[in-house]
N, C-alpha and C. Protein backbone atom coordinates (compact mmCIF):
# COMPACT_ATOMS: atom_id res chain seq x y z
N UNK A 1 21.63 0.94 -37.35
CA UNK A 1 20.83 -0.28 -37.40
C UNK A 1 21.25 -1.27 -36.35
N UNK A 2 22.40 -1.36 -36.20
CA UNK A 2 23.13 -2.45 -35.40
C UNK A 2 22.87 -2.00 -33.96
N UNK A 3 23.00 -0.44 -33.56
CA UNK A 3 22.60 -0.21 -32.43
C UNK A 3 21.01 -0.06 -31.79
N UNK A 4 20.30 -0.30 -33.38
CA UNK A 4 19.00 -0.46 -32.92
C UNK A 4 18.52 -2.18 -32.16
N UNK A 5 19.39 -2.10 -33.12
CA UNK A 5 18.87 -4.02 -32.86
C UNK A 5 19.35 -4.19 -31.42
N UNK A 6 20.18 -3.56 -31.04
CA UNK A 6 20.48 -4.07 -29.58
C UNK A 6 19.88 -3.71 -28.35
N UNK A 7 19.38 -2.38 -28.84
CA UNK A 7 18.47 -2.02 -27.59
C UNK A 7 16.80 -2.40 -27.78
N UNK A 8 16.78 -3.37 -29.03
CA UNK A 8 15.94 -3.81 -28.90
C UNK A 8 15.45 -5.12 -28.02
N UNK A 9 16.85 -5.63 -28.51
CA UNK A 9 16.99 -7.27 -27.59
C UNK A 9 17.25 -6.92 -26.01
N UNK A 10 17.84 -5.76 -25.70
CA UNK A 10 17.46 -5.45 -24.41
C UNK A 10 16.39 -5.40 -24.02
N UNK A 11 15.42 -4.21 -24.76
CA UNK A 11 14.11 -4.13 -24.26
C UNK A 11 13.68 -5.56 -24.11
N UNK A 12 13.63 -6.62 -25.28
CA UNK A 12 12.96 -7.79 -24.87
C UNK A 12 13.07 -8.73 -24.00
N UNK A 13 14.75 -8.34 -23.82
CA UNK A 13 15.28 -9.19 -22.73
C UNK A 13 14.74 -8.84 -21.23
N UNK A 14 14.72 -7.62 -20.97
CA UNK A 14 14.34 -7.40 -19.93
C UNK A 14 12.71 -7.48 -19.59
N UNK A 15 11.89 -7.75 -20.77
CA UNK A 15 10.19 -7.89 -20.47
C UNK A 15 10.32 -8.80 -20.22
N UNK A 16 11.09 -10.44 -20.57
CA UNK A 16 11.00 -11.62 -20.68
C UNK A 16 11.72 -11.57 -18.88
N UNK A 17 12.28 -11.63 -18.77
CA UNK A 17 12.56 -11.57 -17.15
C UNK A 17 11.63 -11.03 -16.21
N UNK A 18 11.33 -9.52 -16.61
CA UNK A 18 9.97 -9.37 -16.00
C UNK A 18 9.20 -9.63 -15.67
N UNK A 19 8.55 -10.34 -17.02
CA UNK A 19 7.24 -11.25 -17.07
C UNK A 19 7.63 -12.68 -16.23
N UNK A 20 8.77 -13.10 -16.28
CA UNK A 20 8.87 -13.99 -15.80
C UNK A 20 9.58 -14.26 -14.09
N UNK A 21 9.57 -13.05 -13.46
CA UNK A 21 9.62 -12.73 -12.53
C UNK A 21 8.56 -12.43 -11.82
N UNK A 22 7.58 -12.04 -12.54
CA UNK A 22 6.08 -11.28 -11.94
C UNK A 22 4.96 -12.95 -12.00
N UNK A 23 5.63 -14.02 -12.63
CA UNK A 23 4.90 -15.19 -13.12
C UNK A 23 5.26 -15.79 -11.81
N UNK A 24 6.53 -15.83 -11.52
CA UNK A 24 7.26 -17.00 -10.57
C UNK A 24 6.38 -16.31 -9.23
N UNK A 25 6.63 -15.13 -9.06
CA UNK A 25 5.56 -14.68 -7.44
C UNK A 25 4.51 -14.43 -7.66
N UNK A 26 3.92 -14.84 -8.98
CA UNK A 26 2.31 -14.60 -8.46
C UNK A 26 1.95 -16.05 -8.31
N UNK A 27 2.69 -17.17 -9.14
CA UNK A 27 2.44 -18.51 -8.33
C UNK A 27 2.90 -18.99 -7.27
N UNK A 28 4.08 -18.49 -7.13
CA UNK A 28 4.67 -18.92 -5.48
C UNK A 28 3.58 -18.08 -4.10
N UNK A 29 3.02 -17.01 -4.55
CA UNK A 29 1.92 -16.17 -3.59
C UNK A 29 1.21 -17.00 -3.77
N UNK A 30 0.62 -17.47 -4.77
CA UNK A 30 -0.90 -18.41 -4.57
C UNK A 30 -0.66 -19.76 -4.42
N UNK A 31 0.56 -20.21 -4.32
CA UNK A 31 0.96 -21.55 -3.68
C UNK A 31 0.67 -21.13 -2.23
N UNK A 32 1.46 -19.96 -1.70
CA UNK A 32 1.42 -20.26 -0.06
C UNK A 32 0.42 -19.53 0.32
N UNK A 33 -0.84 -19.33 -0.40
CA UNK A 33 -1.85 -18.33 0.25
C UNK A 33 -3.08 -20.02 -0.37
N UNK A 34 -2.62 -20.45 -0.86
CA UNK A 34 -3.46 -21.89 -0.85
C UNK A 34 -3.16 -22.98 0.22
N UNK A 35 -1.86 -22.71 0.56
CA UNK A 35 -0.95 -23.74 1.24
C UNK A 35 -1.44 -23.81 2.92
N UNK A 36 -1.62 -22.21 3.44
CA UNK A 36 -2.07 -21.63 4.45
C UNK A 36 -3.38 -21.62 4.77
């Protein structure tokens, strides 16, 4: 159980970075493709 829970908070940990990696350059792309 204990080792479930952890590769769970991995999995989430790593979508949450993901997602929030894929967020930060798709607005920083449409900042400088607006900017240009």
């Amino acid at each position: 159980g204990n080792k479930m829970a952890v590769i769970a908070y991995r999995i989430t940990l790593t979508n949450f970075l993901t997602l929030k990696l894929f967020s930060t350059t798709r607005t920083e792309f449409i900042f400088i493709k607006v900017r240009w």
